[in-house]
C-alpha atoms as a PDB file:
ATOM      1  CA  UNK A   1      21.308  -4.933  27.853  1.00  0.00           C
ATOM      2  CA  UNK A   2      19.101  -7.556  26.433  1.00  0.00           C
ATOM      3  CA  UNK A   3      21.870 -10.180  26.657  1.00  0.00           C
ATOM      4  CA  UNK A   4      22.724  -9.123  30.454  1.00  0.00           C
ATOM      5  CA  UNK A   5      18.679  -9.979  30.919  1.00  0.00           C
ATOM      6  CA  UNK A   6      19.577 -13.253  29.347  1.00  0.00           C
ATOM      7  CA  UNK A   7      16.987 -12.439  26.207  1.00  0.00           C
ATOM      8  CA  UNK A   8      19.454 -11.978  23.478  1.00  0.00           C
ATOM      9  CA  UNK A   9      17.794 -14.315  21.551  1.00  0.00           C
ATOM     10  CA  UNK A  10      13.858 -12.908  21.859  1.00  0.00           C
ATOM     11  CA  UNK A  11      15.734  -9.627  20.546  1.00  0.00           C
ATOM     12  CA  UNK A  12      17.606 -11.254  17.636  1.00  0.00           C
ATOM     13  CA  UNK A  13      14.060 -12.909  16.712  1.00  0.00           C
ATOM     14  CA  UNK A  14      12.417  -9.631  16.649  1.00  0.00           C
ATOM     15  CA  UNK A  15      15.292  -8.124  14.443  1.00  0.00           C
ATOM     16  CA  UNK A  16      14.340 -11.143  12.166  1.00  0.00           C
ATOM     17  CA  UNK A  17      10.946  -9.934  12.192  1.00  0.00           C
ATOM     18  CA  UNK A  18      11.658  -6.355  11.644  1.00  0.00           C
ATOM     19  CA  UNK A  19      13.346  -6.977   8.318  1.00  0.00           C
ATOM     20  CA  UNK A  20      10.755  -9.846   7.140  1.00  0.00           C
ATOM     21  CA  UNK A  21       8.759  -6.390   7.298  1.00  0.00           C
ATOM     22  CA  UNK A  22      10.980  -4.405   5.655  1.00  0.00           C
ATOM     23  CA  UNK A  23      11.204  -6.693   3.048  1.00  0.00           C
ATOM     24  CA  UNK A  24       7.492  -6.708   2.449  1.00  0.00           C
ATOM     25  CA  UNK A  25       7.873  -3.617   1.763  1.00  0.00           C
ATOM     26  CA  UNK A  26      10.476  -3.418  -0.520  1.00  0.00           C
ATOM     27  CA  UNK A  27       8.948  -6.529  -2.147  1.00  0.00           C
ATOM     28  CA  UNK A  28       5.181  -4.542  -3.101  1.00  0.00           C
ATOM     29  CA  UNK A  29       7.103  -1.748  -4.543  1.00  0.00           C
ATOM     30  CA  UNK A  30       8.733  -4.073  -6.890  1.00  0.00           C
ATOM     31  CA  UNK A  31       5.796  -5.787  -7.276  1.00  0.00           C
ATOM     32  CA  UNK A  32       3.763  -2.497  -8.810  1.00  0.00           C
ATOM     33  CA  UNK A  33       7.514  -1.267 -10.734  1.00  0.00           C
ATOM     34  CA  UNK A  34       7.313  -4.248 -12.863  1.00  0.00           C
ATOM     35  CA  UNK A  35       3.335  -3.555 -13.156  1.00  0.00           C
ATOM     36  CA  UNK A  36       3.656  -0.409 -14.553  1.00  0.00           C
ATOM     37  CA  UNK A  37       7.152  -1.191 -17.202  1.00  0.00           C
ATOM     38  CA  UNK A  38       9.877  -0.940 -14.358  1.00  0.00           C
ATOM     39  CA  UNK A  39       9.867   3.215 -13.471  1.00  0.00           C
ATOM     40  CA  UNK A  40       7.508   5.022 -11.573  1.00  0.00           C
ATOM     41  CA  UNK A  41       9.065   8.309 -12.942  1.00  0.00           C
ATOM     42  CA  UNK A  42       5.883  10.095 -14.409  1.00  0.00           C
ATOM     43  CA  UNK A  43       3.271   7.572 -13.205  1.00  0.00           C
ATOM     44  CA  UNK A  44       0.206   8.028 -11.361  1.00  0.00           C
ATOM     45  CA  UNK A  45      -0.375   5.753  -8.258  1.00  0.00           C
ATOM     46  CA  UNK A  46      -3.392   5.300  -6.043  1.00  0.00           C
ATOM     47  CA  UNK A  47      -2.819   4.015  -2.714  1.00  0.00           C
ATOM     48  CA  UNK A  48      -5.559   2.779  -0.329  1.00  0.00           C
ATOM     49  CA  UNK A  49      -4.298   3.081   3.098  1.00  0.00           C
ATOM     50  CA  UNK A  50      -2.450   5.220   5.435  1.00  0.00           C
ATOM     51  CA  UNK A  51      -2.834   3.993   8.818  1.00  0.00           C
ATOM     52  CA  UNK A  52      -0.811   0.913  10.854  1.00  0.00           C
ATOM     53  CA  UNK A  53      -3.562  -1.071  10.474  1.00  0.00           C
ATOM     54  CA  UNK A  54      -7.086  -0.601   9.956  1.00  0.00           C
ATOM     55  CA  UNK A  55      -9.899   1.033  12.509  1.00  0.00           C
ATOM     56  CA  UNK A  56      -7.206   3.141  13.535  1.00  0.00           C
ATOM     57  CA  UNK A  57      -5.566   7.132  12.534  1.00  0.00           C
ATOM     58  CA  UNK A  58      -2.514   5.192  14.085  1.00  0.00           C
ATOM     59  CA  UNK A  59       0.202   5.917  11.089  1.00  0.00           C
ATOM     60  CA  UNK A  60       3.324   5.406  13.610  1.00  0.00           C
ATOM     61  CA  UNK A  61       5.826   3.047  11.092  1.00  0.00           C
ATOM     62  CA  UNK A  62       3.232   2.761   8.912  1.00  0.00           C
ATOM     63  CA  UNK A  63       4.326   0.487   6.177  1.00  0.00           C
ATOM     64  CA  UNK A  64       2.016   1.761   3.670  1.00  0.00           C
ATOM     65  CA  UNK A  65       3.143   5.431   3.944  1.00  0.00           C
ATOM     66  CA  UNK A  66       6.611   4.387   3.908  1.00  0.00           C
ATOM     67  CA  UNK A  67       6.098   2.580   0.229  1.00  0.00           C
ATOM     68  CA  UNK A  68       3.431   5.270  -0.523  1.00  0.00           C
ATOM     69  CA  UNK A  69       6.954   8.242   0.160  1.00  0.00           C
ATOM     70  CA  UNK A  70       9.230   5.637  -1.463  1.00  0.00           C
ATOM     71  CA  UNK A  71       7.106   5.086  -4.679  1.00  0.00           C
ATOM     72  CA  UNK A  72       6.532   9.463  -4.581  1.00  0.00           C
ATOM     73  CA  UNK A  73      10.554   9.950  -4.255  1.00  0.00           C
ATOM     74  CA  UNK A  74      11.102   7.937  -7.212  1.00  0.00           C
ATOM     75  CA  UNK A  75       8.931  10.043  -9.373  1.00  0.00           C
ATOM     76  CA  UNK A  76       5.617   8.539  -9.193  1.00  0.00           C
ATOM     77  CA  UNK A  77       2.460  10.925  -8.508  1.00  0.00           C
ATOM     78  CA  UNK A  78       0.979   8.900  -5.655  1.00  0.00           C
ATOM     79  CA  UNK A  79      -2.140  10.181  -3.938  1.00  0.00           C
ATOM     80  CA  UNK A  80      -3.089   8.058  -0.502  1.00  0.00           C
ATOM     81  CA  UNK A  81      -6.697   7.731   0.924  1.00  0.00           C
ATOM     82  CA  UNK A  82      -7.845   6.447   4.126  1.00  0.00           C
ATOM     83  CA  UNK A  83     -11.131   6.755   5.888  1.00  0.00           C
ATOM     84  CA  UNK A  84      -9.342   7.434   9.849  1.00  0.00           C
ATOM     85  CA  UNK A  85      -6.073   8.547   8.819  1.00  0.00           C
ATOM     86  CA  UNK A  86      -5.850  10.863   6.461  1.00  0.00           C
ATOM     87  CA  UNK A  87      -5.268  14.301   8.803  1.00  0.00           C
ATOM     88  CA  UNK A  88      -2.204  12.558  10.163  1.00  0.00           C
ATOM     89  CA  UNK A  89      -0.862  11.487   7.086  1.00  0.00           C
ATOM     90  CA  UNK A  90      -1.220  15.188   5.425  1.00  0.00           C
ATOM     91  CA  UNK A  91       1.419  16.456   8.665  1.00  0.00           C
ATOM     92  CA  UNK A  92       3.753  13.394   8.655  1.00  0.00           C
ATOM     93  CA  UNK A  93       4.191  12.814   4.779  1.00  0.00           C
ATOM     94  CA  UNK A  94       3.115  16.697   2.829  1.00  0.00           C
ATOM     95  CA  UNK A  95       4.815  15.513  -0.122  1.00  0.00           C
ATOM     96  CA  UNK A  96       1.853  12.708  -0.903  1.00  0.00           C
ATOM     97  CA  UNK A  97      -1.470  13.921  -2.679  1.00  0.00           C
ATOM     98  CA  UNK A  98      -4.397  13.180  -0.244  1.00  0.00           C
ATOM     99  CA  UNK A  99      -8.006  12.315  -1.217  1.00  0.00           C
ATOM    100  CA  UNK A 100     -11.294  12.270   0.773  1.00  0.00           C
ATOM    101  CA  UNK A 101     -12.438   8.929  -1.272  1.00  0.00           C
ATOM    102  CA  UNK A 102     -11.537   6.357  -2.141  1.00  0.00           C
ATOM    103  CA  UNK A 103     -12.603   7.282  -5.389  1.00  0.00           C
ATOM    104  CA  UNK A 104     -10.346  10.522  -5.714  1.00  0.00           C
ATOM    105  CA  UNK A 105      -7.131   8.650  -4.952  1.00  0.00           C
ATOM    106  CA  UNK A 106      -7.411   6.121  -7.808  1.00  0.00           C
ATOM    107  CA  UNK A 107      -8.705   8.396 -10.089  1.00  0.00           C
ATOM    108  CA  UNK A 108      -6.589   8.011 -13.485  1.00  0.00           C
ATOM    109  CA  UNK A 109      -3.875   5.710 -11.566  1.00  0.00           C
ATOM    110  CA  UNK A 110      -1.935   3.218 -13.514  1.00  0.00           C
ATOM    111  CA  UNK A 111      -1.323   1.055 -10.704  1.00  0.00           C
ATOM    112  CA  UNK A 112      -3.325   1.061  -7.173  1.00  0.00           C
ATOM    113  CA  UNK A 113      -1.642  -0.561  -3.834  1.00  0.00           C
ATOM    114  CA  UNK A 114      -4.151  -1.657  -1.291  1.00  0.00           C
ATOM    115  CA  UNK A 115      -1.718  -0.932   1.380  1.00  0.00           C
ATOM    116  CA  UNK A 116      -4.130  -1.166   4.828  1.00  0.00           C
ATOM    117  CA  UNK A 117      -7.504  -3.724   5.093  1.00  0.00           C
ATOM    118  CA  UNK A 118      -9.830  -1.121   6.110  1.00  0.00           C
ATOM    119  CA  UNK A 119     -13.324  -2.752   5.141  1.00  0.00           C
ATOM    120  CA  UNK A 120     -14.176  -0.198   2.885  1.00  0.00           C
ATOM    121  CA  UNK A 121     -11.298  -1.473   0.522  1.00  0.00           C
ATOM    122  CA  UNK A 122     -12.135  -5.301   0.754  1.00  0.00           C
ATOM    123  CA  UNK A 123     -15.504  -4.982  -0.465  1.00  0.00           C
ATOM    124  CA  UNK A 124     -14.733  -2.307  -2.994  1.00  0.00           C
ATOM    125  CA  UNK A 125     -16.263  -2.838  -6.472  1.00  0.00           C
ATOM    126  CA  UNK A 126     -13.724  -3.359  -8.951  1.00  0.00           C
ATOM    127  CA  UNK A 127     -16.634  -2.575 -11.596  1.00  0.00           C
ATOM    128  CA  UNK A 128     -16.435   1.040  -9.782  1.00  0.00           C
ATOM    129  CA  UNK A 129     -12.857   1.699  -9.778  1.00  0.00           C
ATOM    130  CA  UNK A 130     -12.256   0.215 -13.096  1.00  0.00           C
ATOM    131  CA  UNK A 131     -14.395   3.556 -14.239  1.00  0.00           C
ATOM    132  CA  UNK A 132     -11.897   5.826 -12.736  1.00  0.00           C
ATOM    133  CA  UNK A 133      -8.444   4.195 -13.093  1.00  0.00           C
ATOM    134  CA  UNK A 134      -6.216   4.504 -16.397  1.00  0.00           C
ATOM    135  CA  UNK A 135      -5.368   0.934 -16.347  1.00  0.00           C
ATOM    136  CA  UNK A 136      -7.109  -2.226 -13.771  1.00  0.00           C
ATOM    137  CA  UNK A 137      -4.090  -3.204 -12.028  1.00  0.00           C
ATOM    138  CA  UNK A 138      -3.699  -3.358  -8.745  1.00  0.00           C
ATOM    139  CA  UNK A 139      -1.008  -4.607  -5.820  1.00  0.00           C
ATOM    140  CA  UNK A 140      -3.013  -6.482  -2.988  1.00  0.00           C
ATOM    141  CA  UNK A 141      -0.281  -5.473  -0.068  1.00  0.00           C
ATOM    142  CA  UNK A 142      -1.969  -7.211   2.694  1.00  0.00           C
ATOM    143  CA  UNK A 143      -3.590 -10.182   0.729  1.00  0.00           C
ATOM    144  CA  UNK A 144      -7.178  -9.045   1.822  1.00  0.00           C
ATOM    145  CA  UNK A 145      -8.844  -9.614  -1.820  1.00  0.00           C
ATOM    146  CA  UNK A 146      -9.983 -12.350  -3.489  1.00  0.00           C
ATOM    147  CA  UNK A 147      -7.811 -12.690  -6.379  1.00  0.00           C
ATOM    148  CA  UNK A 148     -10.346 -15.043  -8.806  1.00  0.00           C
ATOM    149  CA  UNK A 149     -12.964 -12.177  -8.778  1.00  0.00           C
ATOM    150  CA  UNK A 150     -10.600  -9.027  -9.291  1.00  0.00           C
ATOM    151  CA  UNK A 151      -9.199 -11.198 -12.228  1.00  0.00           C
ATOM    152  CA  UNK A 152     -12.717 -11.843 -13.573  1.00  0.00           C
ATOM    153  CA  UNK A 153     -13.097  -8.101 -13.565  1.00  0.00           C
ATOM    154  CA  UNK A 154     -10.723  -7.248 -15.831  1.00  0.00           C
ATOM    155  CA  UNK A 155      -7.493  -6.472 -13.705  1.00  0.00           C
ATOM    156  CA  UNK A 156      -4.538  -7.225 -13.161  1.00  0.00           C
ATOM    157  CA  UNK A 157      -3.953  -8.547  -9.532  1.00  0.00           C
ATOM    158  CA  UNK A 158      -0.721  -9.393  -8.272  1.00  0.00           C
ATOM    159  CA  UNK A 159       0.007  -9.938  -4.320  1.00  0.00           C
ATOM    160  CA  UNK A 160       2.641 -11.044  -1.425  1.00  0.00           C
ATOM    161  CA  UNK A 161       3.059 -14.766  -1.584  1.00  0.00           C
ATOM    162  CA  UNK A 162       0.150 -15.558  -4.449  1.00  0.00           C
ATOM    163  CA  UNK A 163       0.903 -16.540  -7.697  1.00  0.00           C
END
C-alpha cells in the first residue's frame, strides 16, 4: 500500500530505523555479557527502567523490558525498577523480579543497565549504589551519565557509542 501512496521510500527509512533499534538492543546486552565473563546464566542483574521513555507508565515496545526478558531467558536473575511503570511491567513481563526502589533492584547485582532516563537515575549516587551492588559496573543504555564521574567512583561504565 505504501508504494501505491507513492511513500515506499519513507517506509523503507523507517524499517531502517526499526532495526538501528533493534540493534541497540542487542548491542547493550552484549555490552553487560562481556561485563559480567560472557553468560548471564546464574547472574544477578539490576535494571533501572521499564517504561518507553521516561515521565511515562507507557511500556508499549519498551526496549528496556525487552533486554530486561532477554537477559532473564538466558538465565540471569534480573529485577527491573521504575518510579511510573512498574504495575504495568509486573502484568506484561511476570517472569522479571520487580522492586519499589531503586535501591531494591540493584541490590547484590553484578551488572546494572540504566535502561530508561527517568531523573531519578541520572542523578543517582554511585557512592549509594556502590553499597548495595556485588560488583560497580554498570551499562549506560541511553547515554544519560556522565562517564568521568561514575569512573572516578569506582565502576565500571561502559555505554552505546562511548569508548
Amino acid at each position: 500500500r505504501a508504494d501505491e501512496l507513492g511513500v515506499e521510500s519513507a517506509l523503507s527509512f523507517l524499517r531502517e530505523v526499526d532495526a538501528i533499534n533493534q540493534r541497540r538492543r542487542a548491542r547493550t546486552i552484549d555490552i553487560a555479557r562481556g561485563l559480567i565473563g560472557g553468560s548471564f546464566a546464574g547472574r544477578t542483574v539490576g535494571v533501572l527502567g521499564a517504561s518507553f521513555k521516561p515521565n511515562s507508565d507507557d511500556i508499549r515496545d519498551s526496549p528496556a523490558l525487552d533486554v530486561a526478558a532477554t537477559i532473564n531467558s538466558l538465565g540471569a536473575r534480573v529485577t527491573v525498577y521504575d518510579p511510573e511503570a512498574l504495575e504495568n511491567a509486573k502484568r506484561a513481563y511476570p517472569q522479571l523480579n520487580f522492586a519499589h526502589t531503586m535501591l531494591e533492584a540493584v541490590r547484590d547485582a553484578e551488572v546494572v543497565l540504566l535502561l530508561t532516563e527517568w531523573a531519578e537515575f541520572r542523578d543517582a549516587d554511585p557512592d549509594e549504589l556502590g553499597k548495595v551492588v556485588a560488583e560497580k559496573r554498570i551499562v549506560d543504555g541511553r547515554n544519560a551519565l556522565d562517564p568521568d564521574y561514575w569512573r572516578s567512583r569506582g565502576w565500571t561504565y561502559r555505554a552505546l557509542g562511548r569508548p
